[in-house]
N, C-alpha and C. Protein backbone atom coordinates (compact mmCIF):
# COMPACT_ATOMS: atom_id res chain seq x y z
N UNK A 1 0.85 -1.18 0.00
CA UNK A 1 0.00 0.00 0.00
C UNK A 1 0.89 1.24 0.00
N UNK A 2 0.57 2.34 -0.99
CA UNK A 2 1.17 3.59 -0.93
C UNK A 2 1.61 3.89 0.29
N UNK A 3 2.63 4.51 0.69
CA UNK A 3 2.75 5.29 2.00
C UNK A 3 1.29 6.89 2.16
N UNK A 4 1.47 7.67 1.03
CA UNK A 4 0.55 8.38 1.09
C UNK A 4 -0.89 8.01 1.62
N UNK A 5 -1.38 7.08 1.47
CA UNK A 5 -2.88 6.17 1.69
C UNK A 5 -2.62 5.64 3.19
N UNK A 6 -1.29 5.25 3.53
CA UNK A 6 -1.62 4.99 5.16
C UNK A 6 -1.54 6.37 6.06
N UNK A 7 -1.18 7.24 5.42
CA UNK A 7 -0.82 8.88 6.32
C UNK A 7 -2.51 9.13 5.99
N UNK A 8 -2.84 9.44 4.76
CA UNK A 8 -4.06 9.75 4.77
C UNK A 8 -5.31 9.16 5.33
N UNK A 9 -5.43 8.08 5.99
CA UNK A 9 -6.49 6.99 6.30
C UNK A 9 -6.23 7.29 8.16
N UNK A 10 -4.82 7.72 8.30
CA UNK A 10 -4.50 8.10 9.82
C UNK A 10 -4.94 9.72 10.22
N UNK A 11 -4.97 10.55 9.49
CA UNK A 11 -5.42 11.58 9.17
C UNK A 11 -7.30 12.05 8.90
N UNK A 12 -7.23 11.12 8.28
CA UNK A 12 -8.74 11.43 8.00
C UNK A 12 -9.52 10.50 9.43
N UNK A 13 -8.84 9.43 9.86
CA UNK A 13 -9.79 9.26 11.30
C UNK A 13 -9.30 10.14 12.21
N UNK A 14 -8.46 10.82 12.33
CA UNK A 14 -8.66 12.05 13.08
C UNK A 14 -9.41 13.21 12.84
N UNK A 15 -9.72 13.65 11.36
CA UNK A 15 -10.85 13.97 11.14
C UNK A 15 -12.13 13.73 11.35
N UNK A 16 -12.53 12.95 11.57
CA UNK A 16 -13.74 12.24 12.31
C UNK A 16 -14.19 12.91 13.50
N UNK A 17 -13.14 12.98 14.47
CA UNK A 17 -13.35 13.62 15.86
C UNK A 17 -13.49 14.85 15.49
N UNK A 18 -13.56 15.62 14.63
CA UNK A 18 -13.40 17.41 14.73
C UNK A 18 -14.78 17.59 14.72
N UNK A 19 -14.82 18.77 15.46
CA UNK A 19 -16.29 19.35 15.61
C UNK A 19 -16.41 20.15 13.89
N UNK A 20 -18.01 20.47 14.41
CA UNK A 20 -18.58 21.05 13.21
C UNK A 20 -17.69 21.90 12.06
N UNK A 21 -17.26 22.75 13.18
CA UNK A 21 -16.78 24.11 12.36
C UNK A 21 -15.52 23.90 11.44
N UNK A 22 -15.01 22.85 12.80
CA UNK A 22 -13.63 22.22 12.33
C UNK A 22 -13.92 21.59 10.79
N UNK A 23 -14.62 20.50 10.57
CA UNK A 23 -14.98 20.02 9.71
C UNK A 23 -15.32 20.91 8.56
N UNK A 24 -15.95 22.11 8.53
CA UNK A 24 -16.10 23.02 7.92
C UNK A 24 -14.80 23.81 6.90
N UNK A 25 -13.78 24.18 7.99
CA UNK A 25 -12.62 24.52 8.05
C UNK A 25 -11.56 23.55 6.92
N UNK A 26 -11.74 22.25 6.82
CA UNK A 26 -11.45 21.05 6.66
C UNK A 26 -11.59 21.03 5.25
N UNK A 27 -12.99 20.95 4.83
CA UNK A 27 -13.36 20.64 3.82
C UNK A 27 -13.59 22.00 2.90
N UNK A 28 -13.00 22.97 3.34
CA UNK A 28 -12.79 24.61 2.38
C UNK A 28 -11.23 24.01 2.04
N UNK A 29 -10.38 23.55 2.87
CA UNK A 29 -9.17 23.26 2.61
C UNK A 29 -8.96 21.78 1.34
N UNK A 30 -9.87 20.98 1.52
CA UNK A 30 -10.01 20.02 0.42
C UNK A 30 -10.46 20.69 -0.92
N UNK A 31 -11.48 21.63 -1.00
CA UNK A 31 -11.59 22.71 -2.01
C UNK A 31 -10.67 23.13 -2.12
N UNK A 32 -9.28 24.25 -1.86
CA UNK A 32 -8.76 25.11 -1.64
C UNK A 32 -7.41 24.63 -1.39
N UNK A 33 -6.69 23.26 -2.24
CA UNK A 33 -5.55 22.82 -1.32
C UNK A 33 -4.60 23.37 -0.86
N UNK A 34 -4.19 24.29 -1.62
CA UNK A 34 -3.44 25.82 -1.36
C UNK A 34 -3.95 26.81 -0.98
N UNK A 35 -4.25 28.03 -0.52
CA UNK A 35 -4.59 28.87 -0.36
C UNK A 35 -4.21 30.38 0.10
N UNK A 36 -3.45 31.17 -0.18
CA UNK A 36 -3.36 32.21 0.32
C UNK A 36 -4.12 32.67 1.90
N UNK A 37 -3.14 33.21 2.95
CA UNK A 37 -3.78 33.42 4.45
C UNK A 37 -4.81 34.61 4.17
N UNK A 38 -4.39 35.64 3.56
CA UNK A 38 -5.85 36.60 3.90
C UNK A 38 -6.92 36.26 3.16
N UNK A 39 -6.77 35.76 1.84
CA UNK A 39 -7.59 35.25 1.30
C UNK A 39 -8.91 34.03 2.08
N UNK A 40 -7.95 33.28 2.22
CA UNK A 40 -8.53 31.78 3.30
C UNK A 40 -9.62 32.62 4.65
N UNK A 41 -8.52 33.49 5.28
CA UNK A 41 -9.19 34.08 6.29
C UNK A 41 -10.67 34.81 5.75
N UNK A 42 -10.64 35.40 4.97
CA UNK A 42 -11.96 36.59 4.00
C UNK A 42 -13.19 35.51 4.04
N UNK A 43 -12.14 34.67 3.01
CA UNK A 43 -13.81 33.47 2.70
C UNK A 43 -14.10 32.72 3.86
N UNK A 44 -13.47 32.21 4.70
CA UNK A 44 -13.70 31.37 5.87
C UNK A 44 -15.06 32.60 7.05
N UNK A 45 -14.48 33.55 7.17
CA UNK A 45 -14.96 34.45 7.58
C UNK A 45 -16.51 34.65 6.65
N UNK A 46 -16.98 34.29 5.38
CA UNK A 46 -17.47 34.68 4.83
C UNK A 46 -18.66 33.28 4.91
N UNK A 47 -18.41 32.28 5.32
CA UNK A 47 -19.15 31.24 4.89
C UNK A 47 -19.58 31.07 6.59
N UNK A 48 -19.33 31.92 7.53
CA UNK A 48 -19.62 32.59 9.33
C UNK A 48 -18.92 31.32 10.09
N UNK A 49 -17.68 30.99 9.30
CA UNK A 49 -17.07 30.59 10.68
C UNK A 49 -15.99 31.56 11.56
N UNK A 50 -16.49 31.36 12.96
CA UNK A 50 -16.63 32.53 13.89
C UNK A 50 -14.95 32.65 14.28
N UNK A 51 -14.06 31.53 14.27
CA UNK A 51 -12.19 32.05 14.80
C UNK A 51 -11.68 31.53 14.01
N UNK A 52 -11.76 31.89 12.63
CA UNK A 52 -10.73 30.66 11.61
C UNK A 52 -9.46 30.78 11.98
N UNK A 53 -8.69 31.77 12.43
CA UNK A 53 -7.60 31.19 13.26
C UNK A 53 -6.96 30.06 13.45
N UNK A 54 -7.96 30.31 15.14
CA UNK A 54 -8.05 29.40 16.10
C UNK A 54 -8.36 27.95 15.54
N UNK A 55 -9.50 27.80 14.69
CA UNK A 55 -9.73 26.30 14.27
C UNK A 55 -8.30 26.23 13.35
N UNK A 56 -7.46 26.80 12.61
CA UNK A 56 -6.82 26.58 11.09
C UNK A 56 -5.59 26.12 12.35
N UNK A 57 -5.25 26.77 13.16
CA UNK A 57 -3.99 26.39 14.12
C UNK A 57 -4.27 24.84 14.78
N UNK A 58 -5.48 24.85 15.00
CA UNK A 58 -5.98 23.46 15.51
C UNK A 58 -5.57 22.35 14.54
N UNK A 59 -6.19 22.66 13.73
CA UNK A 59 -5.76 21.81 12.14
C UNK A 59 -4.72 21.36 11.86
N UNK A 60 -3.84 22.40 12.08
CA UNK A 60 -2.17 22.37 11.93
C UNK A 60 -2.09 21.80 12.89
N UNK A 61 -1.89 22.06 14.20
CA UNK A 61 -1.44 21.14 15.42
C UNK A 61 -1.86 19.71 14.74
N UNK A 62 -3.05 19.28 14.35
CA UNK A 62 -3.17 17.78 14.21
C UNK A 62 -2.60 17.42 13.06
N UNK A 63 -1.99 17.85 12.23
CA UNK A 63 -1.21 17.97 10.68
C UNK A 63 -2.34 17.58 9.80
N UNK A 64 -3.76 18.28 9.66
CA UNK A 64 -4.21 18.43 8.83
C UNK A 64 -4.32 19.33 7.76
N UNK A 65 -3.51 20.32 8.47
CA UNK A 65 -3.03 21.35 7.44
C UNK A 65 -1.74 21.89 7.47
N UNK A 66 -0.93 22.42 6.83
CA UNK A 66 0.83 23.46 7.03
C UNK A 66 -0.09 24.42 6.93
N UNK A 67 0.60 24.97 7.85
CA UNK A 67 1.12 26.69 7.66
C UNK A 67 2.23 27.00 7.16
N UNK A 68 2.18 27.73 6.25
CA UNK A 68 3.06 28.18 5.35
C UNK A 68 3.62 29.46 5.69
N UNK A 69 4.70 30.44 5.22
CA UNK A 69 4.85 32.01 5.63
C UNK A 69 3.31 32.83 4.76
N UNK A 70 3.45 32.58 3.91
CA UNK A 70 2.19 32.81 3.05
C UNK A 70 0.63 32.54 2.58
N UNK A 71 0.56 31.39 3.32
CA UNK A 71 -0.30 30.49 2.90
C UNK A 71 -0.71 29.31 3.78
N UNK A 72 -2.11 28.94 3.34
CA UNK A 72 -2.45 27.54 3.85
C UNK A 72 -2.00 26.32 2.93
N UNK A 73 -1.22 24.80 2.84
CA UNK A 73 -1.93 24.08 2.33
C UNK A 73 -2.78 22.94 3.19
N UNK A 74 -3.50 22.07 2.47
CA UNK A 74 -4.13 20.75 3.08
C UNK A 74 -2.75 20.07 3.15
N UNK A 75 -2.99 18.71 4.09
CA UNK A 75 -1.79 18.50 4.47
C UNK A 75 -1.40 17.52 3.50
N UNK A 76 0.10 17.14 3.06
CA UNK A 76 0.54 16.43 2.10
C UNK A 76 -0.08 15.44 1.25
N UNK A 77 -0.47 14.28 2.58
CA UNK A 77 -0.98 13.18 2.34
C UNK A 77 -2.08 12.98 1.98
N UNK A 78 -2.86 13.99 2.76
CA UNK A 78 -4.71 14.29 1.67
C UNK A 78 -4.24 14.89 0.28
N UNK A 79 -3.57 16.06 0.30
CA UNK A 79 -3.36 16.57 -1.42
C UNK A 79 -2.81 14.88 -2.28
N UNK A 80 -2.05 14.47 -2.16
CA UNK A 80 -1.87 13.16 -3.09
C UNK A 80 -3.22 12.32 -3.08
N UNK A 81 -3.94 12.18 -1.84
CA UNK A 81 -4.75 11.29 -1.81
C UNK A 81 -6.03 11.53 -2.80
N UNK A 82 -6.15 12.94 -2.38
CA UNK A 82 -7.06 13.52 -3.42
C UNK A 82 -6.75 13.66 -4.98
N UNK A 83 -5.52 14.03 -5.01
CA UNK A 83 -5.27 14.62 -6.22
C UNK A 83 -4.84 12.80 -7.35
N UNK A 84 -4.84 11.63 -6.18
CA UNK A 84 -4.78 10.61 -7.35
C UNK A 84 -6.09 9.89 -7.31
N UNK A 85 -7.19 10.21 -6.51
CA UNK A 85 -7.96 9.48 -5.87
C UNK A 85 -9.53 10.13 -6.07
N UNK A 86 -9.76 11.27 -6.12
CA UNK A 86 -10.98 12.36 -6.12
C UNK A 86 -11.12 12.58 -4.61
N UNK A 87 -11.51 13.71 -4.63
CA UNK A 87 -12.50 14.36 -3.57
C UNK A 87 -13.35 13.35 -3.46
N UNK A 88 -14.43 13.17 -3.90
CA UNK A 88 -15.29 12.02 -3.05
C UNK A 88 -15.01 11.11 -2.46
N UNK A 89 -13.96 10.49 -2.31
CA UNK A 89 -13.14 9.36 -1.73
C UNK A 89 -13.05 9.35 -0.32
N UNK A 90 -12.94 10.54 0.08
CA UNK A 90 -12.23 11.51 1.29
C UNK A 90 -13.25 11.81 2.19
N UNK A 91 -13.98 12.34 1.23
CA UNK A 91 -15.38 13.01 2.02
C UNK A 91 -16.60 12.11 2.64
């Protein structure tokens, strides 16, 4: 089995446990695998989640996402997973 597919399958059941917003947060980033920070922040802010911050640092702490100097991405092992696999796979 890929290495990417066992990071991602360890990853995504930690996704499981995230609350709502988190999940929210989550799946703008499966849209969005890259993203620019003020940008990310505008729309996140825009779709009323209330500390995207606070949840996007959460994210990162669990390595569902990097922080970048510039930018968000999704974290490695979902971008391959997705990008050989589809979005629906994931979700």
């Amino acid at each position: 089995m890929s290495e990417y597919i066992v990071e991602a399958s360890k990853l995504l059941d930690i996704a499981k446990n995230l609350g709502s917003e988190e999940k929210i947060v989550l799946n703008y980033f499966m849209d969005n695998i890259s993203v620019g920070k003020h940008r990310a922040l505008k729309e996140l802010k825009a779709i009323s989640v209330q500390n995207p911050v606070i949840i996007i640092k959460k994210l990162s702490s669990l390595n569902l996402v990097e922080e970048k100097e510039e930018c968000y991405n999704l974290a490695k092992p979902l971008r391959e997973y997705i990008l050989k696999r589809g979005k629906q796979r994931v979700i």
